[in-house]
C-alpha atoms as a PDB file:
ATOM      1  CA  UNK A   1     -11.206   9.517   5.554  1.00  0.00           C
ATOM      2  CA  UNK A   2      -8.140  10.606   7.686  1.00  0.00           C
ATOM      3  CA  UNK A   3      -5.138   8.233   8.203  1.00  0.00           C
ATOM      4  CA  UNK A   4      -6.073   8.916  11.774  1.00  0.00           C
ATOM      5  CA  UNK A   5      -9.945   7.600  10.734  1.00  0.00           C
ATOM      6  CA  UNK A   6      -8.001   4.599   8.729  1.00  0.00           C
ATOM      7  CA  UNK A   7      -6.474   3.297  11.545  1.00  0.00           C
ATOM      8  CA  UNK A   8      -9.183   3.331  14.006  1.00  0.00           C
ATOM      9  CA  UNK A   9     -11.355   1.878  10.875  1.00  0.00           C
ATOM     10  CA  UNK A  10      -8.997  -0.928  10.488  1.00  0.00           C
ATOM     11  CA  UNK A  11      -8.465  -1.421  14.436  1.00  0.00           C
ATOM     12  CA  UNK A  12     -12.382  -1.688  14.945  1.00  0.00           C
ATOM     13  CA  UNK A  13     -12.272  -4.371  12.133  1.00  0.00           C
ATOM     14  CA  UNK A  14      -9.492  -6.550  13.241  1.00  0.00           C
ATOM     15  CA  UNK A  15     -11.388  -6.237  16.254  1.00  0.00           C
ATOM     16  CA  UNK A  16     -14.648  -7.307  14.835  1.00  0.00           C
ATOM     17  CA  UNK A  17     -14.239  -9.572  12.001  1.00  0.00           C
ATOM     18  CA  UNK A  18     -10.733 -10.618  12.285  1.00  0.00           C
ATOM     19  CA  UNK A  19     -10.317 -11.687  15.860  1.00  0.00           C
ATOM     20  CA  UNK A  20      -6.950 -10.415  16.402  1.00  0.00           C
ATOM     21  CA  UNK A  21      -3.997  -9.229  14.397  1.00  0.00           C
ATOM     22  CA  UNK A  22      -1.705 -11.565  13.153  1.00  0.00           C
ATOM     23  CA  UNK A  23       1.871 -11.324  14.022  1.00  0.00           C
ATOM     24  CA  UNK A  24       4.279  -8.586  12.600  1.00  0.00           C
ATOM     25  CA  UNK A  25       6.194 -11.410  10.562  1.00  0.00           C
ATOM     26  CA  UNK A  26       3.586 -12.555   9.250  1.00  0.00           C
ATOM     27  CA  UNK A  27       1.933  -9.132   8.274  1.00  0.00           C
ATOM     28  CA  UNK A  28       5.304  -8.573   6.614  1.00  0.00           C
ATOM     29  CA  UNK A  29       4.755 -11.568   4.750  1.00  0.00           C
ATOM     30  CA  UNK A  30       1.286 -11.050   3.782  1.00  0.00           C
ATOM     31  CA  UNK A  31       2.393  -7.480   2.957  1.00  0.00           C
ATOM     32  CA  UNK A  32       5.389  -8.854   0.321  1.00  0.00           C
ATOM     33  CA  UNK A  33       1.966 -10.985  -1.263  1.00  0.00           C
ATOM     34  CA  UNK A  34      -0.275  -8.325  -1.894  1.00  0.00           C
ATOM     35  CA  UNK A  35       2.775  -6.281  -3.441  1.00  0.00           C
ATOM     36  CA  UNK A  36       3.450  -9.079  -5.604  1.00  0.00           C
ATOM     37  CA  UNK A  37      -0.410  -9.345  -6.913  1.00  0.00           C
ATOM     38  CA  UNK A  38      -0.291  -5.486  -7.464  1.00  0.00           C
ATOM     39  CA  UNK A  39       3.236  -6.745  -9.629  1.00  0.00           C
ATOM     40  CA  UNK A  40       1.791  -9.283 -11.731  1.00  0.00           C
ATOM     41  CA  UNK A  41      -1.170  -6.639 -12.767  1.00  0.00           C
ATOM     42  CA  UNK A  42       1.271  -4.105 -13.734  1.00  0.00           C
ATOM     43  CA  UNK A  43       3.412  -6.284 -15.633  1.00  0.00           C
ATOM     44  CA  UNK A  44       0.260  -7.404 -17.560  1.00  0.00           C
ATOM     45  CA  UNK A  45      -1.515  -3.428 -18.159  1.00  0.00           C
ATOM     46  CA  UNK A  46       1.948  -1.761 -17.866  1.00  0.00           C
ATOM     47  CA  UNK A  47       4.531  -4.098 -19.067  1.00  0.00           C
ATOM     48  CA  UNK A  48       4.911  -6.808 -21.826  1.00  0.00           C
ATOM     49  CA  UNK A  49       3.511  -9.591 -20.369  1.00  0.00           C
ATOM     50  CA  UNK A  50      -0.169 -10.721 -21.294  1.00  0.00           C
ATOM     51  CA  UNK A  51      -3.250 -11.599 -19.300  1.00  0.00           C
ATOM     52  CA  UNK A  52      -4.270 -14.915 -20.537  1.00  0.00           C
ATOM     53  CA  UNK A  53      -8.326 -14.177 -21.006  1.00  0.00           C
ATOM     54  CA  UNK A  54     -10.291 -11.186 -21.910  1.00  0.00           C
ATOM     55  CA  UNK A  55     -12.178 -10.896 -19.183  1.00  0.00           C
ATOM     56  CA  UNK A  56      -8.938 -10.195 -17.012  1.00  0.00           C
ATOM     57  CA  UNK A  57      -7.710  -7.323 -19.352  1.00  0.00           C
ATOM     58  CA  UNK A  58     -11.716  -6.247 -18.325  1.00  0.00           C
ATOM     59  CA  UNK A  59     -11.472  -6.123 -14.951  1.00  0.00           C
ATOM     60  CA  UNK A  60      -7.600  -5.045 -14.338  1.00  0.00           C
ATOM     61  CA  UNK A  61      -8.756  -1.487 -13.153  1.00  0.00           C
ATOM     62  CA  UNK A  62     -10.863  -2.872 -10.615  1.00  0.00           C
ATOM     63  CA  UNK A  63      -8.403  -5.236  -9.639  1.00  0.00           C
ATOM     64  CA  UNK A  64      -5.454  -2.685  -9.328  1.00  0.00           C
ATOM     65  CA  UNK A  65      -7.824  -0.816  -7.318  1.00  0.00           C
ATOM     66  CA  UNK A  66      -8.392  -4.125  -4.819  1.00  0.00           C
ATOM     67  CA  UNK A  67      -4.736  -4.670  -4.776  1.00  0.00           C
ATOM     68  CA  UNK A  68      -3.526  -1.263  -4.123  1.00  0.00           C
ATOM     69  CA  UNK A  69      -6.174  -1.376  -0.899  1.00  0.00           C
ATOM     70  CA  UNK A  70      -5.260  -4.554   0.159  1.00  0.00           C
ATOM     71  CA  UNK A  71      -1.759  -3.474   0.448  1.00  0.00           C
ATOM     72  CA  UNK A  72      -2.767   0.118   2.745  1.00  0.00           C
ATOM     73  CA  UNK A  73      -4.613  -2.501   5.001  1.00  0.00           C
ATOM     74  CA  UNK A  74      -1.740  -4.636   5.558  1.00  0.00           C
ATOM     75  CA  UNK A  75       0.537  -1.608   6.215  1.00  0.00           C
ATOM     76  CA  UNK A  76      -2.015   0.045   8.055  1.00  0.00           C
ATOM     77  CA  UNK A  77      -2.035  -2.808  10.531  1.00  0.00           C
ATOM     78  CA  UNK A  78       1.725  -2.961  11.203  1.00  0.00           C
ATOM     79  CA  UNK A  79       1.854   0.444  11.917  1.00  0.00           C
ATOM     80  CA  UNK A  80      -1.319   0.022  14.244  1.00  0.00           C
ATOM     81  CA  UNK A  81       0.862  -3.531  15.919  1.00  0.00           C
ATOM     82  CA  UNK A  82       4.017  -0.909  16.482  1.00  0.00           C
ATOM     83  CA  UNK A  83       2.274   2.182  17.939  1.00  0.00           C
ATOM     84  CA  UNK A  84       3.054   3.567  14.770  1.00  0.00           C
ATOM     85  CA  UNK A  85       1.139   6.815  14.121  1.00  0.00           C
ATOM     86  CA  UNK A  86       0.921   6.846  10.128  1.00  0.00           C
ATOM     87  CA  UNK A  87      -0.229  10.869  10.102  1.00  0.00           C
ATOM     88  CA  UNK A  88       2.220  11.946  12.040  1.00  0.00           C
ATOM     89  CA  UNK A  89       5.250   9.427  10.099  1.00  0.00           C
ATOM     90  CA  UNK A  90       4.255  10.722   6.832  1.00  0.00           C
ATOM     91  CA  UNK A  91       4.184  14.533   8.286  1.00  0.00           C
ATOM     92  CA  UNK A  92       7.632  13.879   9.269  1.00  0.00           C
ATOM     93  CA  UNK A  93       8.425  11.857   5.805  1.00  0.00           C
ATOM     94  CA  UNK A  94       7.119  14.650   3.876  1.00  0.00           C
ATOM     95  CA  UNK A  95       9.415  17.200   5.509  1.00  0.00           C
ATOM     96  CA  UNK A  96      12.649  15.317   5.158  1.00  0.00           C
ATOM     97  CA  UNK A  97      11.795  14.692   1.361  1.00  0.00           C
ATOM     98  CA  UNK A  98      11.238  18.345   0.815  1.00  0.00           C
ATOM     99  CA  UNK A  99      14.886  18.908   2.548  1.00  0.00           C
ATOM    100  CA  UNK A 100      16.716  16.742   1.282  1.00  0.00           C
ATOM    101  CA  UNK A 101      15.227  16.581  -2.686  1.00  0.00           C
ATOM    102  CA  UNK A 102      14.062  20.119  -2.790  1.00  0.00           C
ATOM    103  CA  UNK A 103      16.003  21.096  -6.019  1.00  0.00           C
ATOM    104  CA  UNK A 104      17.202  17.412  -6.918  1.00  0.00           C
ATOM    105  CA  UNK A 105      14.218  16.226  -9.165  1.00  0.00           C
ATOM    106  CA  UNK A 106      14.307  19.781 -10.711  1.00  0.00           C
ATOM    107  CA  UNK A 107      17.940  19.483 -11.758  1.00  0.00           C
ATOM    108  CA  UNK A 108      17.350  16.087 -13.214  1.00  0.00           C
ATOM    109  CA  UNK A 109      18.199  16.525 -17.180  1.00  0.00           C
ATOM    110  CA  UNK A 110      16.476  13.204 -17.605  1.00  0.00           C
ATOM    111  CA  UNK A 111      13.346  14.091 -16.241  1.00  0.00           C
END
């Protein structure tokens, strides 16, 4: 699928099954969430902390998975509320990474 695809995917679905979008504040908010599930998962398989029962050390993957999705919906939608075309953003993002950190990462000692 094509970020182009992605958005009209998601557009036809807010369409269908969700009525309408919600408001940019509160797809903000919703977005902030959804990072902060994808948080407590890494900080459980990643970090130090513990997951309190087995069967959520079992089904982390699949979860991480979920959460990572969850969160390209949500941003997917505000860029679809703000006219935002997400292929040609990251085209552009892409191109002022390269300038600007084309020999920075390289000359990093600590990497």
């Amino acid at each position: 699928m094509t970020i182009k695809e992605l958005q009209a995917q998601t557009d036809d679905w807010i369409k269908t099954y969700g009525v309408r979008y919600f408001s940019e504040l509160t797809n903000m908010t919703v977005l902030s969430e959804e990072v902060g599930e994808l948080a407590r998962l890494m900080a459980r398989v990643y970090g130090e902390q513990s997951f309190k029962k087995q069967e959520d050390i079992d089904t982390a993957p699949q979860k991480i998975e979920d959460e990572l999705s969850d969160i390209i919906f949500v941003v997917t939608c505000l860029a679809n509320q703000m006219n935002v075309n997400l292929e040609e953003a990251m085209a552009r993002n892409f191109e002022k990474k390269t300038k600007r950190d084309a020999t920075r990462h390289l000359n990093n000692k600590k990497l």
